[in-house]
PDB file of N, CA and C in Angstrom:
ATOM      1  N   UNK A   1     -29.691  38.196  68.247  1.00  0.00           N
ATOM      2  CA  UNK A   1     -28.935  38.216  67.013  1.00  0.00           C
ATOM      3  C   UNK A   1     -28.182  39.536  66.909  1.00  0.00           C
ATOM      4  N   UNK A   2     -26.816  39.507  66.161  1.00  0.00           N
ATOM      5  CA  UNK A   2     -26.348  40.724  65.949  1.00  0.00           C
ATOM      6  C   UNK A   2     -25.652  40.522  64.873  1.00  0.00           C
ATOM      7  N   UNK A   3     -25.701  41.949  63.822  1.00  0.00           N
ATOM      8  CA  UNK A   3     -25.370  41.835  62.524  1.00  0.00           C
ATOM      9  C   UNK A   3     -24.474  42.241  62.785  1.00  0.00           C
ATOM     10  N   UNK A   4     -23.646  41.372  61.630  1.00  0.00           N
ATOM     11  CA  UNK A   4     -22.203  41.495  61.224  1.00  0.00           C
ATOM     12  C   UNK A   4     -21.883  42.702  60.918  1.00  0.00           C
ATOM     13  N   UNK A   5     -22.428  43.108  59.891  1.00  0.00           N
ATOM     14  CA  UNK A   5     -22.034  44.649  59.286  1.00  0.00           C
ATOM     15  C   UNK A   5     -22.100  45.171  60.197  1.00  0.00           C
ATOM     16  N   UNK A   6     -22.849  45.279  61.331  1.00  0.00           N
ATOM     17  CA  UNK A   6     -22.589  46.420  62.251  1.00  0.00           C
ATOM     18  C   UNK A   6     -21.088  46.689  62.797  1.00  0.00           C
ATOM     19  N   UNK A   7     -20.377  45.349  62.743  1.00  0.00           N
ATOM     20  CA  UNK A   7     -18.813  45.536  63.575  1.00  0.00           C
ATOM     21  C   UNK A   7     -18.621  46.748  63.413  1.00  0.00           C
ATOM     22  N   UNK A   8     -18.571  47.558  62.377  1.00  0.00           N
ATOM     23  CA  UNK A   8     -17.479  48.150  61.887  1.00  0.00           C
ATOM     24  C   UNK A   8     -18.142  49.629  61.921  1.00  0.00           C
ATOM     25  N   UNK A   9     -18.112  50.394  63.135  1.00  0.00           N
ATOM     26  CA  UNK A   9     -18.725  51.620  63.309  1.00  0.00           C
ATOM     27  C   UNK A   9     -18.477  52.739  62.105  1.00  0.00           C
ATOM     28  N   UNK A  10     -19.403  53.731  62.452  1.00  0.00           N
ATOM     29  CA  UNK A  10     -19.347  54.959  61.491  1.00  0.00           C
ATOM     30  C   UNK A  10     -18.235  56.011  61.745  1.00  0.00           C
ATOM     31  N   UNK A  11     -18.020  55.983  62.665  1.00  0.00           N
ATOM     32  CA  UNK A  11     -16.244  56.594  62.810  1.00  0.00           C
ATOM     33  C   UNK A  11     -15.101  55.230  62.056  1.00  0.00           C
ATOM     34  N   UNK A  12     -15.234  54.643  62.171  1.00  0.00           N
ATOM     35  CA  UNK A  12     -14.200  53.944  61.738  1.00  0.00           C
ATOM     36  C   UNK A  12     -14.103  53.541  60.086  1.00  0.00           C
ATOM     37  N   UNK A  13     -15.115  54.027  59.280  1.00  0.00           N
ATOM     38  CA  UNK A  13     -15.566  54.082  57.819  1.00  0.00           C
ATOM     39  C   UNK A  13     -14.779  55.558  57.723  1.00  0.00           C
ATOM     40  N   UNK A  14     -15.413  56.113  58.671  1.00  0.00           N
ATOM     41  CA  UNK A  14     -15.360  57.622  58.064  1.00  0.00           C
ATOM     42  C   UNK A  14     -13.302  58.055  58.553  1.00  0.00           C
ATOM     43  N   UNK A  15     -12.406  57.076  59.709  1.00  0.00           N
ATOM     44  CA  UNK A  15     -11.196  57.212  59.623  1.00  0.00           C
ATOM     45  C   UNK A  15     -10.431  56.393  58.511  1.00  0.00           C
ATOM     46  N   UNK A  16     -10.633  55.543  57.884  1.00  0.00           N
ATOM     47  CA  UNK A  16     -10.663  54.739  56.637  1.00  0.00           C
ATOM     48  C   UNK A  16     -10.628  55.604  55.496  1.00  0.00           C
ATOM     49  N   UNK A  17     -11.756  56.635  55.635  1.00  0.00           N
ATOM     50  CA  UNK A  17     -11.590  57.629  54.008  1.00  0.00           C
ATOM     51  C   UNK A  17     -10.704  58.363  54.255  1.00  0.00           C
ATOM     52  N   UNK A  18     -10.525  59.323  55.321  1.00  0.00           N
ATOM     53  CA  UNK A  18      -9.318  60.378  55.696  1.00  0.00           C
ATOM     54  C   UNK A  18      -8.067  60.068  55.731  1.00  0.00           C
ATOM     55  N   UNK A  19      -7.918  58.607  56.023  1.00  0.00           N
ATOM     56  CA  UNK A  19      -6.381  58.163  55.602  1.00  0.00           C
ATOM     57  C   UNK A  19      -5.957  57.670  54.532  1.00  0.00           C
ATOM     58  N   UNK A  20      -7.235  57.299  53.758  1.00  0.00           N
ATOM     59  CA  UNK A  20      -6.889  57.165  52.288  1.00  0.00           C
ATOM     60  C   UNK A  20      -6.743  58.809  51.803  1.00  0.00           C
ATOM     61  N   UNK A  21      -7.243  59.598  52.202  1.00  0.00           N
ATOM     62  CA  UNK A  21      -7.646  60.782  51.272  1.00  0.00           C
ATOM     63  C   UNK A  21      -6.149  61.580  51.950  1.00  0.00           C
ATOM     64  N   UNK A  22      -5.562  61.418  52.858  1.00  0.00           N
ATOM     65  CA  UNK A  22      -4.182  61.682  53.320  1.00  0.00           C
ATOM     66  C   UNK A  22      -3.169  61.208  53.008  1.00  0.00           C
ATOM     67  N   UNK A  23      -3.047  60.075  52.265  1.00  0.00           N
ATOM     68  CA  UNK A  23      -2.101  59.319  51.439  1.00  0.00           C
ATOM     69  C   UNK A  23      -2.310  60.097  50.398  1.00  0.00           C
ATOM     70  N   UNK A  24      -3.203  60.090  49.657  1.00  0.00           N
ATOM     71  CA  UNK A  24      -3.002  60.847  48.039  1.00  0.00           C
ATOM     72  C   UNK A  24      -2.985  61.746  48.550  1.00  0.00           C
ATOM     73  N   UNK A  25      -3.145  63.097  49.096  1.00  0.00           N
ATOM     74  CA  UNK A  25      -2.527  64.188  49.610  1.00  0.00           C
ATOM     75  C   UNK A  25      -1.060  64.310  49.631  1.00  0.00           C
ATOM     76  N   UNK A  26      -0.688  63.177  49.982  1.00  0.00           N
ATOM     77  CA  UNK A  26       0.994  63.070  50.337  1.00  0.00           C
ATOM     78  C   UNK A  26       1.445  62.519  48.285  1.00  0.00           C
ATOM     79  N   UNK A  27       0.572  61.650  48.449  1.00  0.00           N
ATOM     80  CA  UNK A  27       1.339  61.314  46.700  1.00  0.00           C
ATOM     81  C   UNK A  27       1.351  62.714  45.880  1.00  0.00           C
ATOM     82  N   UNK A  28       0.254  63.605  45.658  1.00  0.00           N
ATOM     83  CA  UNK A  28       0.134  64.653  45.391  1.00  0.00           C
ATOM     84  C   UNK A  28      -0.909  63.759  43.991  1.00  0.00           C
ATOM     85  N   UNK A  29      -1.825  63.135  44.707  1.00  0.00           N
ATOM     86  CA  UNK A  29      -2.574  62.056  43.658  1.00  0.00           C
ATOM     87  C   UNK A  29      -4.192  62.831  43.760  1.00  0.00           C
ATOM     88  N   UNK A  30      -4.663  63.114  42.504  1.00  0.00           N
ATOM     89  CA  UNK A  30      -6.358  63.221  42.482  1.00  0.00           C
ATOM     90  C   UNK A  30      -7.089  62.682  42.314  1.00  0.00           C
ATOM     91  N   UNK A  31      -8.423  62.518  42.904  1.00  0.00           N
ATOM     92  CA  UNK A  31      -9.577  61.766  42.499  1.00  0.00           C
ATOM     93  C   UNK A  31      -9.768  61.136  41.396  1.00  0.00           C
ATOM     94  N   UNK A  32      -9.356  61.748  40.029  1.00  0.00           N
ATOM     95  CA  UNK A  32      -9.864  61.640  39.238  1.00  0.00           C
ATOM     96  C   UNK A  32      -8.530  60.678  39.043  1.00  0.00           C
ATOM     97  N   UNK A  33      -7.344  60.700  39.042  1.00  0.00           N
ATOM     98  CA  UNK A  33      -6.107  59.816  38.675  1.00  0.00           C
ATOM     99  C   UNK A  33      -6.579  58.515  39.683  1.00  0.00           C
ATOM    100  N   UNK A  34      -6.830  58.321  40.563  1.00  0.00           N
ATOM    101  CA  UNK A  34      -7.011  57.332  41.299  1.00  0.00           C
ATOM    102  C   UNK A  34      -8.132  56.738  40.937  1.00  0.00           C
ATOM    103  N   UNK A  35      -9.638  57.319  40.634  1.00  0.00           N
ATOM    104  CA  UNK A  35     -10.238  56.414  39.599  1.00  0.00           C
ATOM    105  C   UNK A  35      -9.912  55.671  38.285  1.00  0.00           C
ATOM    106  N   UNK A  36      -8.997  55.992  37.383  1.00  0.00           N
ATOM    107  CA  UNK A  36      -8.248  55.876  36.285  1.00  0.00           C
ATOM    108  C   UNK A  36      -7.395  54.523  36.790  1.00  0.00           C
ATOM    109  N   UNK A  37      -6.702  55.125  37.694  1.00  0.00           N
ATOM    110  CA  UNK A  37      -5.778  53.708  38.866  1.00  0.00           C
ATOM    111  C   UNK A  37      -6.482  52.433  38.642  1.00  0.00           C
ATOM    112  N   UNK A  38      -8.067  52.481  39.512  1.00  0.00           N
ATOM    113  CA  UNK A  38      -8.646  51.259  39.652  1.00  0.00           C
ATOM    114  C   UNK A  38      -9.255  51.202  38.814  1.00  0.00           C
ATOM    115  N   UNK A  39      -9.381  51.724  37.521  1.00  0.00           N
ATOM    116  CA  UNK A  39     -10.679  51.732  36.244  1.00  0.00           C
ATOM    117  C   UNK A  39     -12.081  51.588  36.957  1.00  0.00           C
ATOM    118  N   UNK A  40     -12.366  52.743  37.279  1.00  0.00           N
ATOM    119  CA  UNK A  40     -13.830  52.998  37.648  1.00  0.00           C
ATOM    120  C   UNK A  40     -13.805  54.788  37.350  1.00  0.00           C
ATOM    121  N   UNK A  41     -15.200  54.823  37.465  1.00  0.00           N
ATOM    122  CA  UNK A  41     -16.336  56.299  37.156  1.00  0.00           C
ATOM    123  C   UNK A  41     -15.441  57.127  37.864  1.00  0.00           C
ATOM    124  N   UNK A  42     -15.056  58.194  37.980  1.00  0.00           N
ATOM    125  CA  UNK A  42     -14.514  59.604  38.918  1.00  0.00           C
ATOM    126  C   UNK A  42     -15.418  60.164  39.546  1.00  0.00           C
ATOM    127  N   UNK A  43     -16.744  59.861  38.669  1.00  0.00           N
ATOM    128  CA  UNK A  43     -17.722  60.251  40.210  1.00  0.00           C
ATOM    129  C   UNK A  43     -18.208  59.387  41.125  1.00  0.00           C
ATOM    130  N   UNK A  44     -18.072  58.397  40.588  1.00  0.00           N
ATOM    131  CA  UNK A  44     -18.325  57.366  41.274  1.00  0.00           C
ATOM    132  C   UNK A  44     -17.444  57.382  42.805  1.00  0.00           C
ATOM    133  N   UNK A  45     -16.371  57.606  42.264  1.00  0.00           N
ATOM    134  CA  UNK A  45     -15.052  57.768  43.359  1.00  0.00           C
ATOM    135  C   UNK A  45     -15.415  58.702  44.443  1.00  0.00           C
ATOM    136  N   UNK A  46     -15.404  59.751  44.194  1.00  0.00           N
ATOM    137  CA  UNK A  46     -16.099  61.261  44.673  1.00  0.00           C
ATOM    138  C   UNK A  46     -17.028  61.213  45.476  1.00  0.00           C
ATOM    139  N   UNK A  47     -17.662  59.962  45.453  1.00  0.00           N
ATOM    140  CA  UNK A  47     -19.156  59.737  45.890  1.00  0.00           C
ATOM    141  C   UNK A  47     -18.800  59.081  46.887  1.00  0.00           C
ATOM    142  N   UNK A  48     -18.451  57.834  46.980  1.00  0.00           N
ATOM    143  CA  UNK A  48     -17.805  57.184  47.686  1.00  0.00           C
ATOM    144  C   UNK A  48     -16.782  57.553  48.784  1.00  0.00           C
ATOM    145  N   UNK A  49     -15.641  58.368  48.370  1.00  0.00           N
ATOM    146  CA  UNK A  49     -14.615  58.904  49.498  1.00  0.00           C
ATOM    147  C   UNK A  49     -15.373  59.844  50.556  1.00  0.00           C
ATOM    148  N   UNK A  50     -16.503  60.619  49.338  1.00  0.00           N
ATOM    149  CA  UNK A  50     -17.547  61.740  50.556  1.00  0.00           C
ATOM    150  C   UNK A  50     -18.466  60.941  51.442  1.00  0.00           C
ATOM    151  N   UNK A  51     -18.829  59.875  50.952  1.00  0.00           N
ATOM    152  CA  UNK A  51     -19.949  58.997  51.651  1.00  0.00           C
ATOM    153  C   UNK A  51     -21.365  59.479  51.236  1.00  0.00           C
ATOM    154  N   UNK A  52     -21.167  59.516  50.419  1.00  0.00           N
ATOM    155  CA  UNK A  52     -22.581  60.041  49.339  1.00  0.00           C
ATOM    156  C   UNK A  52     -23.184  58.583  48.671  1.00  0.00           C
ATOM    157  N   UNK A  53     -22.543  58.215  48.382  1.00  0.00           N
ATOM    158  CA  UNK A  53     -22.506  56.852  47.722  1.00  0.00           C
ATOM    159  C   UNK A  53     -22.745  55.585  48.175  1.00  0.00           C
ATOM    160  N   UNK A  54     -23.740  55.070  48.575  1.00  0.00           N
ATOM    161  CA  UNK A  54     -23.725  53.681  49.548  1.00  0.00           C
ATOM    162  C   UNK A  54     -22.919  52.837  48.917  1.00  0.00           C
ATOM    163  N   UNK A  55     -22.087  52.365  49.954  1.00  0.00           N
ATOM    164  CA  UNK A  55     -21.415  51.174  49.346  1.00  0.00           C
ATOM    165  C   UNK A  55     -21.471  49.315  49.763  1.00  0.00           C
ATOM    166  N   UNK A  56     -22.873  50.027  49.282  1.00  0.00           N
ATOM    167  CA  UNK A  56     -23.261  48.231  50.053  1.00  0.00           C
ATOM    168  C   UNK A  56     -23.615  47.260  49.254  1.00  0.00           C
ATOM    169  N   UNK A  57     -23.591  47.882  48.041  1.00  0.00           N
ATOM    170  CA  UNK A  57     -23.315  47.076  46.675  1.00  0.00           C
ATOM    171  C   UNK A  57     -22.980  47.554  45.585  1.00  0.00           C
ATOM    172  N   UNK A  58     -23.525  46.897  44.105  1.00  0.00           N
ATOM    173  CA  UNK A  58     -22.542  47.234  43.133  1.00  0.00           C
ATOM    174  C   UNK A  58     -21.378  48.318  42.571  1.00  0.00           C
ATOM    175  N   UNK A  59     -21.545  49.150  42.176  1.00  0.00           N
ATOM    176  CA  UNK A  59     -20.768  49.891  41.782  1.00  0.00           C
ATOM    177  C   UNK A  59     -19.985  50.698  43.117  1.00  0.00           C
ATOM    178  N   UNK A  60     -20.765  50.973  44.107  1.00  0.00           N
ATOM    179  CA  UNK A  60     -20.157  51.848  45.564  1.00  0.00           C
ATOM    180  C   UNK A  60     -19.450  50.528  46.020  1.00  0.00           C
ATOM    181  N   UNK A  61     -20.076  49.723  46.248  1.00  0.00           N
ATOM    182  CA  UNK A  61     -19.178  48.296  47.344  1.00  0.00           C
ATOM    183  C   UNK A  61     -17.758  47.979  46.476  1.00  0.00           C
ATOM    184  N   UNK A  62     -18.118  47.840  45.393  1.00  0.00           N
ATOM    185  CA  UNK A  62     -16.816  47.726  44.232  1.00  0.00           C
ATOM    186  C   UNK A  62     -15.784  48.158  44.104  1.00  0.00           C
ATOM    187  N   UNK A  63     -16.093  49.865  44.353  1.00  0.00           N
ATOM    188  CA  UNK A  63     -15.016  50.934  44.350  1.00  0.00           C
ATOM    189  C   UNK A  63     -14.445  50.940  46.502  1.00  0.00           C
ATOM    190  N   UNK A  64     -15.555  50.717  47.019  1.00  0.00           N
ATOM    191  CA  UNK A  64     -14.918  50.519  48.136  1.00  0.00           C
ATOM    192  C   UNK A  64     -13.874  49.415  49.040  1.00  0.00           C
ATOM    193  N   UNK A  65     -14.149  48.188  47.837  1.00  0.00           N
ATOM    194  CA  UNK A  65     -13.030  47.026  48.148  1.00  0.00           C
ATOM    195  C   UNK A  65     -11.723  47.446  47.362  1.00  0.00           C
ATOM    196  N   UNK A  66     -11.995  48.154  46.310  1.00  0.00           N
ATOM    197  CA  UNK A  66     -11.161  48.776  45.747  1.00  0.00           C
ATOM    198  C   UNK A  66      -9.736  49.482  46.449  1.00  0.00           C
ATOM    199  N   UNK A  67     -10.500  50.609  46.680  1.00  0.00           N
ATOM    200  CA  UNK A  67      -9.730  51.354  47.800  1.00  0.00           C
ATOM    201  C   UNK A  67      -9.317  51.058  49.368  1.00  0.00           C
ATOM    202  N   UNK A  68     -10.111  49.955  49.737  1.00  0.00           N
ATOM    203  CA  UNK A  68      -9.469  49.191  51.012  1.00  0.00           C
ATOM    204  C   UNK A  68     -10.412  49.867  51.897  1.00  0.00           C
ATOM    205  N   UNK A  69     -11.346  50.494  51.670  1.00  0.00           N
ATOM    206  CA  UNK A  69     -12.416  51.288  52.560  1.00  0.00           C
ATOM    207  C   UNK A  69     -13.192  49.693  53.256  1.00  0.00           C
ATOM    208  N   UNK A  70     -13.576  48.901  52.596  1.00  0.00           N
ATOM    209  CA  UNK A  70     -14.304  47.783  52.879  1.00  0.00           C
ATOM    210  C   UNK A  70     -13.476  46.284  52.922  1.00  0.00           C
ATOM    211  N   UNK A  71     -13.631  45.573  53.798  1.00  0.00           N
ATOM    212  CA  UNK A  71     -13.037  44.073  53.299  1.00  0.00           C
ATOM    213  C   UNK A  71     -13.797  43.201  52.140  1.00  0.00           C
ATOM    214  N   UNK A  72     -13.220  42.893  51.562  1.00  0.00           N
ATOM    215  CA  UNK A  72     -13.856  41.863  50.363  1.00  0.00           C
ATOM    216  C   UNK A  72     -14.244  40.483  50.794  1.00  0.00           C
ATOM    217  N   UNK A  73     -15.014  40.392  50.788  1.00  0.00           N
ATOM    218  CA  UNK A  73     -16.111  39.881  51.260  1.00  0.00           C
ATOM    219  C   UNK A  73     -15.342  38.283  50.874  1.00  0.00           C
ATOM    220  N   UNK A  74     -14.976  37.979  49.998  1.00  0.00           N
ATOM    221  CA  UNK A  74     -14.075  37.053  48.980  1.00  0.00           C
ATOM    222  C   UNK A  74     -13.353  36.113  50.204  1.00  0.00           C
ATOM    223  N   UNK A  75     -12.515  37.161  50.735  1.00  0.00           N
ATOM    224  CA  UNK A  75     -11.620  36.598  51.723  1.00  0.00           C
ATOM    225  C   UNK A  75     -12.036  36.338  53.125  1.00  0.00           C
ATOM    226  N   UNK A  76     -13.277  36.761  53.895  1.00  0.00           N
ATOM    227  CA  UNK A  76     -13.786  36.745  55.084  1.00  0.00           C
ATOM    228  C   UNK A  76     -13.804  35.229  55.323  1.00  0.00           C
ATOM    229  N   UNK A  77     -13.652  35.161  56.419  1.00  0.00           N
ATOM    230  CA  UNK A  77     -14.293  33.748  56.430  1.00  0.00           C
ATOM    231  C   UNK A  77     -15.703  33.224  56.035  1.00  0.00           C
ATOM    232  N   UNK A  78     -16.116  32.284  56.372  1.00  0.00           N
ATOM    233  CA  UNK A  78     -17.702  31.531  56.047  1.00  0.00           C
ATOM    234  C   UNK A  78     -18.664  32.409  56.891  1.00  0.00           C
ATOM    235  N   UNK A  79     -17.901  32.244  58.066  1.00  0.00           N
ATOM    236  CA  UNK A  79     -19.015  32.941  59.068  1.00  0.00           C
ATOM    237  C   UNK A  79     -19.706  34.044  58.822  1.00  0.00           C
ATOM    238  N   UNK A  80     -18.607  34.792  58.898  1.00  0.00           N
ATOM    239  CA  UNK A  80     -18.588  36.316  58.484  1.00  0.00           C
ATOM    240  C   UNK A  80     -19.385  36.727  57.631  1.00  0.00           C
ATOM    241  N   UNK A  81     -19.376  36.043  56.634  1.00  0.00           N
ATOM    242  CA  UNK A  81     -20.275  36.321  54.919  1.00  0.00           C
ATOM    243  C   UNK A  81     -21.766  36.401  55.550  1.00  0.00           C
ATOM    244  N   UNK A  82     -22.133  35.563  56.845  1.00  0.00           N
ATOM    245  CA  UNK A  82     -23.770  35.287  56.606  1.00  0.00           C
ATOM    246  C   UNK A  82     -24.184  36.919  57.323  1.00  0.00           C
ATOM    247  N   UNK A  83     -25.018  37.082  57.408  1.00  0.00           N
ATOM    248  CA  UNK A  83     -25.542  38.582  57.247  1.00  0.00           C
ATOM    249  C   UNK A  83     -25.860  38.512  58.960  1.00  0.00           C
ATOM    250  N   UNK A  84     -26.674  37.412  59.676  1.00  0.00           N
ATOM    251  CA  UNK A  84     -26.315  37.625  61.277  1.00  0.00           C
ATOM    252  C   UNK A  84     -25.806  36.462  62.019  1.00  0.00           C
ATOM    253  N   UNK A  85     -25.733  36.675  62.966  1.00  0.00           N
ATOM    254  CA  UNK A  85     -25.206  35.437  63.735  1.00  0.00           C
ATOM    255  C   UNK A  85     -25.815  35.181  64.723  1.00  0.00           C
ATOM    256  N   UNK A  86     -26.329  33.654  64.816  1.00  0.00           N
ATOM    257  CA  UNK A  86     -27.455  33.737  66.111  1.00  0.00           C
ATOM    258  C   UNK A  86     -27.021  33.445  67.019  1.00  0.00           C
ATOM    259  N   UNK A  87     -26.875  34.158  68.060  1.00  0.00           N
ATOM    260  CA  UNK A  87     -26.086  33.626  69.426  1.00  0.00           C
ATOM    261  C   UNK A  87     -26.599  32.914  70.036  1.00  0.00           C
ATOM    262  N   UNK A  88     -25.824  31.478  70.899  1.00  0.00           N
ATOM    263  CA  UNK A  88     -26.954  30.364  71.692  1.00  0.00           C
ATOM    264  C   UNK A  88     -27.634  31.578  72.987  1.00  0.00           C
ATOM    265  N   UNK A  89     -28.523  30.998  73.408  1.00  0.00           N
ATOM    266  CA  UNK A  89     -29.307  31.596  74.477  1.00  0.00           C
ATOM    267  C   UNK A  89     -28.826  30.441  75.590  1.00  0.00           C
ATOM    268  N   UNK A  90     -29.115  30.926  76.622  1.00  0.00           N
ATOM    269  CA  UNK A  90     -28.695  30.132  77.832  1.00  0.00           C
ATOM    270  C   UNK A  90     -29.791  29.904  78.315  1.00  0.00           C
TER     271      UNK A  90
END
């Protein structure tokens, strides 16, 4: 078996925040305006962009579909949603 969530390595979360956090750099946009943006907590935000914040559910997973850090789960396919996938054995 291999879990889904794993696809998506810890470098590739952590290049996900730096290019969000390099866009508002360029907007000349702050934390705290970009929480306001998506109506959520500012620390909440803070928490989240640092990786302080698990975002593997409510309020962190929320703010992370938010910001495009995570796919929404909404749109994945069927497969995808189930938590592993059992591969046939030969």
């Amino acid at each position: 078996m291999r879990n889904v969530g794993a696809a998506r390595s810890r470098r590739d979360r952590i290049l996900r925040r730096s290019k969000l956090r390099s866009r508002m750099t360029a907007k000349g946009q702050t934390v705290k305006a970009l929480a306001r943006e998506i109506d959520e907590n500012a620390s909440h935000v803070y928490k989240v962009l640092s990786g302080t914040r698990a975002a593997s559910s409510g309020a962190g997973h929320r703010i992370a579909v938010k910001l495009g850090l995570k796919d929404d789960p909404a749109t994945l396919p069927a497969r995808a949603r189930l938590p592993f996938i059992i591969e046939p054995t030969r």
